[in-house]
Protein backbone atom coordinates (compact mmCIF):
# COMPACT_ATOMS: atom_id res chain seq x y z
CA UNK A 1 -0.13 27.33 6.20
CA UNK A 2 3.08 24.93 6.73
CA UNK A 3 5.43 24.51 4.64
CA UNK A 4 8.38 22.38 3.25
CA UNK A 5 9.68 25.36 0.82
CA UNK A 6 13.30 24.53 0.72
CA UNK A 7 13.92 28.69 -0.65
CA UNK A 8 12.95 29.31 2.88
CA UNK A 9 16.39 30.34 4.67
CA UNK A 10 16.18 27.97 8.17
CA UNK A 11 19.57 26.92 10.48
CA UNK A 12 21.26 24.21 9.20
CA UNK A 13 20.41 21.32 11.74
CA UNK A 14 18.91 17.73 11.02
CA UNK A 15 15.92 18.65 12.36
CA UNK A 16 15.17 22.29 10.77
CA UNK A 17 17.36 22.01 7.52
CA UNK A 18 15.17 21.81 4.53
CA UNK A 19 13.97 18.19 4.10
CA UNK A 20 15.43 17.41 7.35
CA UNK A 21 13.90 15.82 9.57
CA UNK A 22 11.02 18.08 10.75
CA UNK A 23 9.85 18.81 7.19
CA UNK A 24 9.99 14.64 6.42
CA UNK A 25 7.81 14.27 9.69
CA UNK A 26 5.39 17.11 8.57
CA UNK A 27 4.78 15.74 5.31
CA UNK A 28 4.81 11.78 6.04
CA UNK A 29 3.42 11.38 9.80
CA UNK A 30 -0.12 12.13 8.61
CA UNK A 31 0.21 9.17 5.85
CA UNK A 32 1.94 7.17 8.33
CA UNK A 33 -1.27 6.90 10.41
CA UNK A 34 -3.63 7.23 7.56
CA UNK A 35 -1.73 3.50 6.34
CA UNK A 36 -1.49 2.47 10.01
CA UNK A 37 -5.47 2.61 9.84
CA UNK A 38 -5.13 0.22 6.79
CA UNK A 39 -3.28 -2.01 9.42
CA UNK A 40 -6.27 -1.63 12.16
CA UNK A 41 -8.67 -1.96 9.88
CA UNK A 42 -6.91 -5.25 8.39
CA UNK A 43 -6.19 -6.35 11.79
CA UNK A 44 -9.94 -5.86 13.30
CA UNK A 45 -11.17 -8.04 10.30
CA UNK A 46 -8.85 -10.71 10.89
CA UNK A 47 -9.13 -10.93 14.71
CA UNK A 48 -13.52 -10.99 14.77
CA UNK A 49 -13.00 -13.74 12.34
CA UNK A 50 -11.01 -15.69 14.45
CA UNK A 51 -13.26 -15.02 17.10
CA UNK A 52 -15.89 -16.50 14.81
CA UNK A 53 -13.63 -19.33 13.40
CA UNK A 54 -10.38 -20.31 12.33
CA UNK A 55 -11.64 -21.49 9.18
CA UNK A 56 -13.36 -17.66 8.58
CA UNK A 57 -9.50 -16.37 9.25
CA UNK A 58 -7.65 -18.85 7.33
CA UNK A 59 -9.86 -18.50 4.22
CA UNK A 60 -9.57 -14.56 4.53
CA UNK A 61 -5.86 -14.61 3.84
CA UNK A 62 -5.51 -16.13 0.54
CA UNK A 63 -8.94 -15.00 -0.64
CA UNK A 64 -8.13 -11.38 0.17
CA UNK A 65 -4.22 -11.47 -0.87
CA UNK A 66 -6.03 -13.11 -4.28
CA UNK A 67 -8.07 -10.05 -4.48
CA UNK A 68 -5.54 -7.89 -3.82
CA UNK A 69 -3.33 -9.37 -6.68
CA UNK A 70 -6.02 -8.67 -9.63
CA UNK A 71 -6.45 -5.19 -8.18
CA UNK A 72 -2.56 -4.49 -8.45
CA UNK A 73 -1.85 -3.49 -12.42
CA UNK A 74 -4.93 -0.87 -12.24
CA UNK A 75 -3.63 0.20 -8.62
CA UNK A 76 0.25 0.57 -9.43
CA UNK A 77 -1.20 2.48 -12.53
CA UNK A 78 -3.68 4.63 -10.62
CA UNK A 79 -1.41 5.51 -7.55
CA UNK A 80 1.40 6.66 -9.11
CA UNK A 81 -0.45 9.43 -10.33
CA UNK A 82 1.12 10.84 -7.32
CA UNK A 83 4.31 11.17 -8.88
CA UNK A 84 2.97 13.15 -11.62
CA UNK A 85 0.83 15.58 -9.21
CA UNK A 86 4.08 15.57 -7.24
CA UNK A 87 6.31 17.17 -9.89
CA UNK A 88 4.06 19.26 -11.53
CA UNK A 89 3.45 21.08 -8.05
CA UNK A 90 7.35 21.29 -7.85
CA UNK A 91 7.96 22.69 -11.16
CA UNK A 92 5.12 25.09 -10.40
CA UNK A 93 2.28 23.99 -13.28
CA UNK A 94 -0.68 23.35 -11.53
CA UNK A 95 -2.85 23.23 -14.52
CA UNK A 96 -2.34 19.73 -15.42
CA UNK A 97 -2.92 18.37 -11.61
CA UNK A 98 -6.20 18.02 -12.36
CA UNK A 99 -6.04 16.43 -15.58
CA UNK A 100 -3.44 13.89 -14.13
CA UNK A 101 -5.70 12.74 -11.71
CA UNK A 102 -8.75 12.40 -13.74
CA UNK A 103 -6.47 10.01 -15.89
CA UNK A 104 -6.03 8.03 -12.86
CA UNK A 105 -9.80 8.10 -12.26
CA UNK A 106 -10.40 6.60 -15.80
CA UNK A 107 -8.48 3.54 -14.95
CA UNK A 108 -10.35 2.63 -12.12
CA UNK A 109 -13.85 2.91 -14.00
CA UNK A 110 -12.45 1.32 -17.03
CA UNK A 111 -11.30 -2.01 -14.81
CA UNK A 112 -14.48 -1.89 -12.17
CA UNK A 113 -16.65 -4.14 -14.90
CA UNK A 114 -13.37 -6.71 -15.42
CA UNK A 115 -13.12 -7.20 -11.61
CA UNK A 116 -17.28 -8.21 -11.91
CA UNK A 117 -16.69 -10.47 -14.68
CA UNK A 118 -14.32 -12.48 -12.46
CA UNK A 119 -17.35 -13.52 -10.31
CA UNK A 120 -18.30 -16.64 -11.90
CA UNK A 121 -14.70 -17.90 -12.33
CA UNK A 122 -13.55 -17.86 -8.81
CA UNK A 123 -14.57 -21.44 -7.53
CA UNK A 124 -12.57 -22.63 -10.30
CA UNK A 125 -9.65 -20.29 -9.17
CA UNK A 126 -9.92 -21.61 -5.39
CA UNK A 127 -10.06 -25.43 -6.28
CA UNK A 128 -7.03 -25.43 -8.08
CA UNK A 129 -5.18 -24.09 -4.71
CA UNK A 130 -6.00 -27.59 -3.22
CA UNK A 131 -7.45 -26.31 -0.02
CA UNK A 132 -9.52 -28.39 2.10
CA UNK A 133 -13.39 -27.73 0.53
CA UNK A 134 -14.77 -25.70 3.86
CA UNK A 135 -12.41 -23.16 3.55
CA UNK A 136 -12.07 -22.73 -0.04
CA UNK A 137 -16.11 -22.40 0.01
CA UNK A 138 -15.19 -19.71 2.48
CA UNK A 139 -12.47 -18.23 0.14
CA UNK A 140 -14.99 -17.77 -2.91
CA UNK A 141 -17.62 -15.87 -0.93
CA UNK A 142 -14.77 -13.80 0.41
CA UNK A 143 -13.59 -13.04 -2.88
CA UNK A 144 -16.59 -12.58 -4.79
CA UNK A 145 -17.91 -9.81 -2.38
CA UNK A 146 -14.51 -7.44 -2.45
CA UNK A 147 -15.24 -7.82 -6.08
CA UNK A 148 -18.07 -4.90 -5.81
CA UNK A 149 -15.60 -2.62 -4.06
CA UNK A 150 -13.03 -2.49 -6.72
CA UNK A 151 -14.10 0.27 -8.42
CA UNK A 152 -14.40 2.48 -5.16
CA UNK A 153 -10.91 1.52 -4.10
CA UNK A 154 -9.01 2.58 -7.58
CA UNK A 155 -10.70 5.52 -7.95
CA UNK A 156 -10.64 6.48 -3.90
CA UNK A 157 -6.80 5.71 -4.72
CA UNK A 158 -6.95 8.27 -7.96
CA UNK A 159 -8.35 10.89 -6.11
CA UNK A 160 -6.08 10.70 -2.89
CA UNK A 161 -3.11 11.73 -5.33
CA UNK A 162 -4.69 15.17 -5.75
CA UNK A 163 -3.81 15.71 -1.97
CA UNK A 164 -0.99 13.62 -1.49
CA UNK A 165 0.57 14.44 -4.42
CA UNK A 166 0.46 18.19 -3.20
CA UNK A 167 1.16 17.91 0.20
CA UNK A 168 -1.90 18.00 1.51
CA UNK A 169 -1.62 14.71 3.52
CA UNK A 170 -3.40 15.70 6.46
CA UNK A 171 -6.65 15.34 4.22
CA UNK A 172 -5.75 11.45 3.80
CA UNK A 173 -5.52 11.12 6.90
CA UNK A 174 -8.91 12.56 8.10
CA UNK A 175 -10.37 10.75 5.19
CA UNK A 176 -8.71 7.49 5.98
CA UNK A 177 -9.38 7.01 9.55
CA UNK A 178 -12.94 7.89 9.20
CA UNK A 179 -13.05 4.94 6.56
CA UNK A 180 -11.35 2.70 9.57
CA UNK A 181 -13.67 3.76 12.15
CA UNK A 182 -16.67 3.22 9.85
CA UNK A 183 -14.84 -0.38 8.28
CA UNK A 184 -14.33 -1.63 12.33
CA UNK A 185 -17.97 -0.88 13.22
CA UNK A 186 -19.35 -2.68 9.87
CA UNK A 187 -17.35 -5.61 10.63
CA UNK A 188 -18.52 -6.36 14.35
CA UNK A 189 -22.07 -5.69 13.46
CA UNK A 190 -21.72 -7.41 9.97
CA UNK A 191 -19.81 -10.83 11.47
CA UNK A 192 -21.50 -10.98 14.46
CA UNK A 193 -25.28 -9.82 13.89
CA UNK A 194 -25.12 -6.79 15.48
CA UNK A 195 -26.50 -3.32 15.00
CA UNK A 196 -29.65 -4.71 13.23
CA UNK A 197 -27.62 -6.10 11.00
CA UNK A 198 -27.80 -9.83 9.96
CA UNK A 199 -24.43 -12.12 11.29
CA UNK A 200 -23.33 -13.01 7.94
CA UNK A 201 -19.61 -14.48 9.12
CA UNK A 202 -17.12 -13.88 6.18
CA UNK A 203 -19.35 -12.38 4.19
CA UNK A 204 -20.25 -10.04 6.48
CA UNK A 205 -16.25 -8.72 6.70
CA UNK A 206 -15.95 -8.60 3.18
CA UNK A 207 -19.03 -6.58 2.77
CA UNK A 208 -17.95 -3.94 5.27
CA UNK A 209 -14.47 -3.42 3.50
CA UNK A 210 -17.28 -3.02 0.08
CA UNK A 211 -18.79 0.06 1.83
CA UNK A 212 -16.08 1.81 3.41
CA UNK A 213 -14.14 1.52 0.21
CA UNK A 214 -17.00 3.44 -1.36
CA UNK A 215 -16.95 6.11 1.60
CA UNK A 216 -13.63 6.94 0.90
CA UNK A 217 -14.17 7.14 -3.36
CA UNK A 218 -16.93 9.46 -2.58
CA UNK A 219 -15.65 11.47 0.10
CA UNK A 220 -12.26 12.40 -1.91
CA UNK A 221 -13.73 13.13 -4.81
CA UNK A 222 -15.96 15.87 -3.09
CA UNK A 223 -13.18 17.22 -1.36
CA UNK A 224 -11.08 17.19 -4.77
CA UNK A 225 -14.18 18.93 -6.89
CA UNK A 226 -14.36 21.76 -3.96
CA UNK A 227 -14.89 25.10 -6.09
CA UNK A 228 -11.28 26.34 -4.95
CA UNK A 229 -9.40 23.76 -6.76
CA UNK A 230 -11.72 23.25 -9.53
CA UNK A 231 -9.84 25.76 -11.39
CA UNK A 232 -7.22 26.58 -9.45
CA UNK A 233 -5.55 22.78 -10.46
CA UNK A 234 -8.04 21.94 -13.57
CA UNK A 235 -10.30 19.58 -11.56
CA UNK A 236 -12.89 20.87 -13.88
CA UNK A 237 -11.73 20.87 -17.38
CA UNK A 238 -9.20 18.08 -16.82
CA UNK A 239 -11.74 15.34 -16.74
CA UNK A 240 -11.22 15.21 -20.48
CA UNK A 241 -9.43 12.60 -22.33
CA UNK A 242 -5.89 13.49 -22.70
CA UNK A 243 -4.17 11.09 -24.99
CA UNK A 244 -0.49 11.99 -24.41
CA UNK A 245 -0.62 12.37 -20.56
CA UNK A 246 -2.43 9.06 -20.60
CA UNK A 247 0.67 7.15 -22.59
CA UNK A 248 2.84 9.09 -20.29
CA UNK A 249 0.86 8.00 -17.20
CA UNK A 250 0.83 4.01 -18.63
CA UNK A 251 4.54 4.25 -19.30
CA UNK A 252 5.58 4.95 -16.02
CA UNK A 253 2.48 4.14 -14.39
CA UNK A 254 2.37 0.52 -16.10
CA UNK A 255 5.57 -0.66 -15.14
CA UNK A 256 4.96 0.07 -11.34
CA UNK A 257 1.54 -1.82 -12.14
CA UNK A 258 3.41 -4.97 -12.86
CA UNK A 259 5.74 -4.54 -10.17
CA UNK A 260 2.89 -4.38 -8.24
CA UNK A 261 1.57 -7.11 -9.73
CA UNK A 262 4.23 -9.09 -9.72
CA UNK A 263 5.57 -8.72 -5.77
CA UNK A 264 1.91 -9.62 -4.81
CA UNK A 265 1.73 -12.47 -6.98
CA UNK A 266 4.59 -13.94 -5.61
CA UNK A 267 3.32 -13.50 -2.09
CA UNK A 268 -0.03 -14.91 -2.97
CA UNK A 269 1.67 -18.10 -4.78
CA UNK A 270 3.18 -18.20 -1.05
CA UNK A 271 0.20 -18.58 0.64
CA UNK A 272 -1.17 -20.64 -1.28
CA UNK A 273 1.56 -23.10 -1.20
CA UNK A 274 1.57 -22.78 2.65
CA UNK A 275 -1.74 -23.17 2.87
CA UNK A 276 -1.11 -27.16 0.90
CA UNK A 277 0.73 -28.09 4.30
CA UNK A 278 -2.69 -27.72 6.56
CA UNK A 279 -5.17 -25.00 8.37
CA UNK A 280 -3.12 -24.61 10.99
CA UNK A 281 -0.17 -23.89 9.42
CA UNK A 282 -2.03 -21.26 7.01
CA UNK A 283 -3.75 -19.66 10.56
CA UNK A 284 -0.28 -19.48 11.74
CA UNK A 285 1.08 -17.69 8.57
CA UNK A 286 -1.74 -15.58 8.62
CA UNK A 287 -1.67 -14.19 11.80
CA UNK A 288 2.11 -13.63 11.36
CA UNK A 289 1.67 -11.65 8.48
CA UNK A 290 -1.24 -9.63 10.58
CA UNK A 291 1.26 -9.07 13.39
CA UNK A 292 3.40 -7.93 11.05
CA UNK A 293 1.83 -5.41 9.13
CA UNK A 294 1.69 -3.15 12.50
CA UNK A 295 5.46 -2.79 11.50
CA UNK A 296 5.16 -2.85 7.89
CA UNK A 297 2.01 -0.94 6.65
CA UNK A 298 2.85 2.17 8.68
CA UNK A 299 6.46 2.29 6.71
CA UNK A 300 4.05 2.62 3.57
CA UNK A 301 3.39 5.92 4.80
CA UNK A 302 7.03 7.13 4.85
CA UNK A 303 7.14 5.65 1.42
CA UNK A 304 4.59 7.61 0.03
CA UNK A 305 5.71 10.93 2.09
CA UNK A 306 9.02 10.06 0.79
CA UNK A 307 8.14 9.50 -2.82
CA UNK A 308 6.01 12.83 -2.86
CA UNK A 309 9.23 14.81 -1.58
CA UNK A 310 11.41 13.34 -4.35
CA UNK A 311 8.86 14.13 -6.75
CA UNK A 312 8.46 17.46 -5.77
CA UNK A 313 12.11 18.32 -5.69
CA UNK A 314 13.13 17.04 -8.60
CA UNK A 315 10.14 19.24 -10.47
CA UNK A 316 12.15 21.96 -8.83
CA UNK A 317 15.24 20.90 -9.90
CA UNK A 318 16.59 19.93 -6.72
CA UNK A 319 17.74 16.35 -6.65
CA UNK A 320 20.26 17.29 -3.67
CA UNK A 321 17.41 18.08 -1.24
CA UNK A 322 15.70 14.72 -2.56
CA UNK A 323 18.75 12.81 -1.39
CA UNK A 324 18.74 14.62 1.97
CA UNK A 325 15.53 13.74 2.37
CA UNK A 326 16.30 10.12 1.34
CA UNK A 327 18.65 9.40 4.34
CA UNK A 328 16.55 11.20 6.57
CA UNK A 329 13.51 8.56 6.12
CA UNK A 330 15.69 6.05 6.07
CA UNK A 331 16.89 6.77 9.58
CA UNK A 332 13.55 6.99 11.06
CA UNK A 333 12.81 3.77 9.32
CA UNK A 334 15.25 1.92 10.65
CA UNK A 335 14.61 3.72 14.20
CA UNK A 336 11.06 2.28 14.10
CA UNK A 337 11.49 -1.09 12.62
CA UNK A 338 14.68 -1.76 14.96
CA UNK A 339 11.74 -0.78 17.93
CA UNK A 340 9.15 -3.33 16.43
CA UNK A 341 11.88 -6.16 15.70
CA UNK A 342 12.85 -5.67 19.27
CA UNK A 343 9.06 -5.97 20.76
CA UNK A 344 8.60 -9.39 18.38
CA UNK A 345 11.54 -10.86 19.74
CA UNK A 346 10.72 -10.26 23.77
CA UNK A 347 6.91 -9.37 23.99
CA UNK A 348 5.29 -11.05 21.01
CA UNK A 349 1.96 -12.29 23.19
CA UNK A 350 1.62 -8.00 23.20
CA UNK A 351 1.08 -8.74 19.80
CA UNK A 352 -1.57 -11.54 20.22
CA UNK A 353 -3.59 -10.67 22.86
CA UNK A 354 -6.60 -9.24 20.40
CA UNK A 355 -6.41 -12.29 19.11
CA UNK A 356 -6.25 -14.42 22.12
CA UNK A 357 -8.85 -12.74 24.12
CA UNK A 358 -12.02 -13.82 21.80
CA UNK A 359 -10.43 -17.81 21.57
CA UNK A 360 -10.68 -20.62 23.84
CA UNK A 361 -7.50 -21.31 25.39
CA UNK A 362 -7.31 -25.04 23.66
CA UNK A 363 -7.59 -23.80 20.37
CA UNK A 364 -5.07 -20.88 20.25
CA UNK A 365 -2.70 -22.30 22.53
CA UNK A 366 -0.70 -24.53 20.15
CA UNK A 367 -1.29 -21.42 17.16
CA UNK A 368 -0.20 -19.35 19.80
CA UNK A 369 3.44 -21.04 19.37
CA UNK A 370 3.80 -21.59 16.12
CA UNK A 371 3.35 -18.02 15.90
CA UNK A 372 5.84 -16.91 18.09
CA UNK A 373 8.39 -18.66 15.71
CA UNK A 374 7.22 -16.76 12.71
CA UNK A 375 7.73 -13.74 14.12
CA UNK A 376 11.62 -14.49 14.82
CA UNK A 377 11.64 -14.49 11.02
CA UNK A 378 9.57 -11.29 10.88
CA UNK A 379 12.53 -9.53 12.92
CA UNK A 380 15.28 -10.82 10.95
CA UNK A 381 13.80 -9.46 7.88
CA UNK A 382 12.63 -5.87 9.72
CA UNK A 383 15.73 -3.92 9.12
CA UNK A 384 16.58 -4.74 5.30
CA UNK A 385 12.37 -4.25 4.74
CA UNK A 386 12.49 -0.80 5.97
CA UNK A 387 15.52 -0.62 3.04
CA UNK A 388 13.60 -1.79 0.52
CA UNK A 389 10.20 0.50 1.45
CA UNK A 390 12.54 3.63 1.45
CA UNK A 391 14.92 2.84 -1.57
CA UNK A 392 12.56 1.54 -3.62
CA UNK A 393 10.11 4.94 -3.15
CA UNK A 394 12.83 7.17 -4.22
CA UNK A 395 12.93 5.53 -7.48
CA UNK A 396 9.38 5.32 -7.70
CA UNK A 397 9.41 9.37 -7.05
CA UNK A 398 12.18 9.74 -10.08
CA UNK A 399 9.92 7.12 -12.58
CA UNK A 400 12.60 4.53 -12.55
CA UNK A 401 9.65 2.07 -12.41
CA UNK A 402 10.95 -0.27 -15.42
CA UNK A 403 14.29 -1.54 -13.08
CA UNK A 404 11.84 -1.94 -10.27
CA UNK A 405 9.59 -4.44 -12.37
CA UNK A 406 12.97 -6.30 -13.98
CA UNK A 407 13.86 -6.82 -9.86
CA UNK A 408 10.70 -8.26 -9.18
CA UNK A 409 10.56 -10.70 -11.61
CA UNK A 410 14.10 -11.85 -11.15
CA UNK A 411 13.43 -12.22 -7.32
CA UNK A 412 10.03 -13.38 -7.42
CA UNK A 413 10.73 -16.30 -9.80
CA UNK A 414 13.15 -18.02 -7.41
CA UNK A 415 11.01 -17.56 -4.39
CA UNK A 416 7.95 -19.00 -5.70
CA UNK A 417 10.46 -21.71 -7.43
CA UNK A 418 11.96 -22.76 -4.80
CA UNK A 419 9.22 -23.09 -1.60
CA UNK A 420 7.43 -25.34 -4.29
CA UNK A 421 10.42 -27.64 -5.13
CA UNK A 422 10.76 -27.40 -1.25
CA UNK A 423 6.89 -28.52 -0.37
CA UNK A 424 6.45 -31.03 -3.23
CA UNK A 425 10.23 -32.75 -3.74
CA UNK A 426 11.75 -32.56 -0.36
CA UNK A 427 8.78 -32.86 2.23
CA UNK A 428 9.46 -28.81 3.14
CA UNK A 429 7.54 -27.25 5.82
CA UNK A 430 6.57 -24.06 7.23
CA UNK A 431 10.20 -22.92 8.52
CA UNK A 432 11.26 -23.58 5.20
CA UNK A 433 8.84 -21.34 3.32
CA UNK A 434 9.59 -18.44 6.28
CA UNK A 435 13.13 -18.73 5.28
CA UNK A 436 12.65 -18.66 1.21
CA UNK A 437 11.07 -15.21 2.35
CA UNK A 438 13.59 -13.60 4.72
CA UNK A 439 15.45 -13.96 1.84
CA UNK A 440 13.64 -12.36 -1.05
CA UNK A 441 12.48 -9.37 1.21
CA UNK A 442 16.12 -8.94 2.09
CA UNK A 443 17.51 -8.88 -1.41
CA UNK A 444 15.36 -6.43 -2.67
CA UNK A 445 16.21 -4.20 0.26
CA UNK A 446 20.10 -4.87 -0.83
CA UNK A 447 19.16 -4.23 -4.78
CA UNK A 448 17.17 -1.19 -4.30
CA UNK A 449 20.30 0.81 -2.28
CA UNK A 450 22.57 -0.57 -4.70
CA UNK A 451 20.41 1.14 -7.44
CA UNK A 452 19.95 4.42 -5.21
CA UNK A 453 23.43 4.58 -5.06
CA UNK A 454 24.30 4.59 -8.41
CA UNK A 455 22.42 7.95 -8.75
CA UNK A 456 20.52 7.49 -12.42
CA UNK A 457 16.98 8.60 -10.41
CA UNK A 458 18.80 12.53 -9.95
CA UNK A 459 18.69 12.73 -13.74
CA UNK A 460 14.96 11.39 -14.60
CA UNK A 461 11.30 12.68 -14.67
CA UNK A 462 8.43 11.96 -15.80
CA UNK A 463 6.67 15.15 -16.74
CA UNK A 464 6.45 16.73 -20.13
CA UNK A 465 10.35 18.62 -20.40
CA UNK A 466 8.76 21.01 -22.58
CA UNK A 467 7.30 24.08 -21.65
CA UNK A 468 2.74 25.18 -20.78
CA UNK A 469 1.15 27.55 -22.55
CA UNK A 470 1.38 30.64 -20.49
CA UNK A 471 -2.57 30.47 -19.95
CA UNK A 472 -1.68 26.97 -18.06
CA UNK A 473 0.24 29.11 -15.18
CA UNK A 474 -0.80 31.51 -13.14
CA UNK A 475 1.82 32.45 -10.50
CA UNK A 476 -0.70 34.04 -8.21
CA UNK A 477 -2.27 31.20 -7.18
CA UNK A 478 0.97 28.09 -7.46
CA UNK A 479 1.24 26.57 -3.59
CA UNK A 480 4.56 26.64 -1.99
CA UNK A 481 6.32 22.84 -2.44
CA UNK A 482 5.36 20.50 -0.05
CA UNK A 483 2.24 22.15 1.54
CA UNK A 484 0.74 20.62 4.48
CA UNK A 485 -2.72 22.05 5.24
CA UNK A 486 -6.77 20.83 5.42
């Protein structure tokens, strides 16, 4: 069994120092390529659609970032029952793990129905975007079938915590690259006809993302009731209702919600405002932002490995070897997204040749240049991004989620604000949308290190101060901190 146990006596180097940089690597690597299979997945989808049209691809984007956005209050909510599994592990009370996630779990089958009842109302939703009436006919079938995977993705998400939240990230992983591999296959077969499957196009995608999301709910949740954590962490008796841990969970948990909400919003308003100035300009976006998440998704991963270790060592008491750990991610960050920003800048066809390889020349050529563009903005941004990702997880990990959400809506505002005044008053185009962007990304990665720096997050938690019931511990069977192991 690894682990990150900072009572361990090791030499005092970056590397082997505890929450240097071996033990941040341990913990976050595996969640690093269980979100970079959230980016192959995502790209896959995107790049058989072009193959099959460019009117499939461009309708993807907005219908799936519109998707995304009603799923974000229930999914901020749900996920950061991490934080909660986190520092209960560290402060060594592994009787309310369990009863944590099962919160979580409750969310997620409390919104599936809402996410059905939105099913009739999306052609309304799509017409008043103003897209051209192919693709928004496109968008609605899109939308309407992610709808019956909403349920399996929030509570997939709920369960995930119990391993995350612990350590145990190597499990995600496993979990979350079988999902890929199983999402990829679905999609060929589904888009294309293939398999014995019907070529349904769109539908087809959106379908496959339906079932995988429903391996993954399934698979975690048998892993999670396994009969040595059943009692071990309460996975049993904590599917009850707990009333207080619930308020707890939507006080902290609600916030991030909204934040959630909120960022994604604003990104979707984006969209759809660039997708007013034509197809080709919305293609364009949308395979920029699909190039882009091969930089940006797998940073999630240090987020979340990053977020656990605060957690953790703040239940311990430990706030120093939180901020150690801190800097380390951020150096790796910026290590990696200095790499990418680089390989935009002087290789970005590297990028694009998944894409190009299924489209006639004619057709992608002139895309294939627009694109190219984009991604200068997507390297100016890369650096102050990886800020933001890191920063903002640390106070995510403390439960500072309320100055997150008051960010968000002072940023988002002026974003959205302005690349509409921009479009509609002053005949503003794509570069001027890009650069309304570049900004916002980069002032939250400014705001958040101006907020770590100020140090509130050492002093907060979000776990009951007050002491179990002795029956609630049992010191014989508490993991070390930060346990890495399947």
């Amino acid at each position: 069994m690894k682990t990150l146990d900072p009572d361990i006596p090791r030499p005092d180097t970056w590397w082997t120092r505890p929450c240097g940089g071996r033990d941040v690597l341990a913990l976050s690597l595996p969640l690093v390529i269980s979100t970079a299979s959230w980016t192959v997945m995502h790209f896959a989808d995107r790049m058989f659609l072009l193959w099959y049209s460019t009117q499939a691809m461009a309708a993807a984007m907005p219908a799936g970032i519109l998707h995304f956005a009603m799923l974000c209050f229930p999914l901020g909510v749900v996920t950061y029952v991490n934080t909660f599994v986190a520092q209960y592990q560290g402060a060594g009370r592994p009787g309310r793990i369990g009863l944590a996630v099962w919160q979580g779990v409750r969310v997620g089958l409390v919104a599936m129905p809402l996410f059905l009842a939105t099913i009739p109302l999306a052609p309304a939703m799509f017409r008043l975007a103003g897209h051209a009436p192919d693709v928004a006919s496109l968008e609605v079938l899109y939308y309407q079938t992610l709808t019956f995977g909403a349920g399996g993705m929030l509570c997939a998400a709920a369960f995930s915590t119990f391993f995350t939240g612990r350590g145990q990230t190597r499990v995600v992983m496993i979990v979350d690259c079988a999902a890929m591999v199983l999402n990829v296959g679905l999609d060929y077969a589904w888009i294309f006809g293939r398999m014995g499957l019907p070529a349904m196009g769109i539908e087809g995608a959106a379908w496959a993302t339906v079932v995988s999301q429903w391996f993954r709910c399934l698979v975690f949740w048998r892993l999670a009731m396994l009969p040595r954590f059943r009692h071990q962490y309460g996975m049993a008796s904590g599917r009850r209702f707990d009333a207080p841990l619930f308020r707890r969970l939507l006080r902290f948990g609600g916030p991030n919600g909204l934040q959630f909400l909120v960022e994604v919003a604003a990104f979707t308003l984006f969209v759809l405002l660039v997708g007013r100035l034509g197809e080709r300009d919305m293609a364009a976006t949308t395979l920029a932002f699909n190039v882009n998440a091969v930089a940006f998704v797998p940073m999630l991963g240090l987020g979340i490995g990053l977020s656990t270790i605060v957690g953790q060592q703040l239940g311990r008491g430990r706030p120093d070897l939180a901020a150690r750990a801190t800097w380390t991610t951020m150096w790796m960050a910026w290590a990696y997204m200095g790499t990418m920003a680089a390989l935009y800048l002087l290789v970005p066809d590297l990028f694009l040749m998944g894409h190009a390889s299924g489209t006639p020349p004619e057709r992608f050529g002139e895309l294939r240049d627009l694109v190219v563009v984009l991604l200068r903005f997507v390297a100016a941004y890369c650096l102050l991004d990886a800020m933001n990702v890191v920063f903002c997880s640390v106070l995510k990990g403390a439960g500072d989620t309320r100055f997150i959400l008051l960010t968000n809506l002072l940023t988002a505002v002026p974003l959205v604000s302005t690349v509409w005044i921009g479009i509609s008053r002053f005949g503003g185009g794509l570069i001027w949308c890009w650069i309304m962007v570049t900004i916002w990304i980069s002032a939250l990665g400014c705001i958040y290190l101006l907020r770590y720096l100020h140090g509130r997050w050492r002093t907060m938690r979000v776990i009951e101060p007050d002491a179990l019931e002795e029956d609630e511990i049992d010191p014989n069977v508490v993991e070390p901190v930060c346990t890495n192991t399947i």
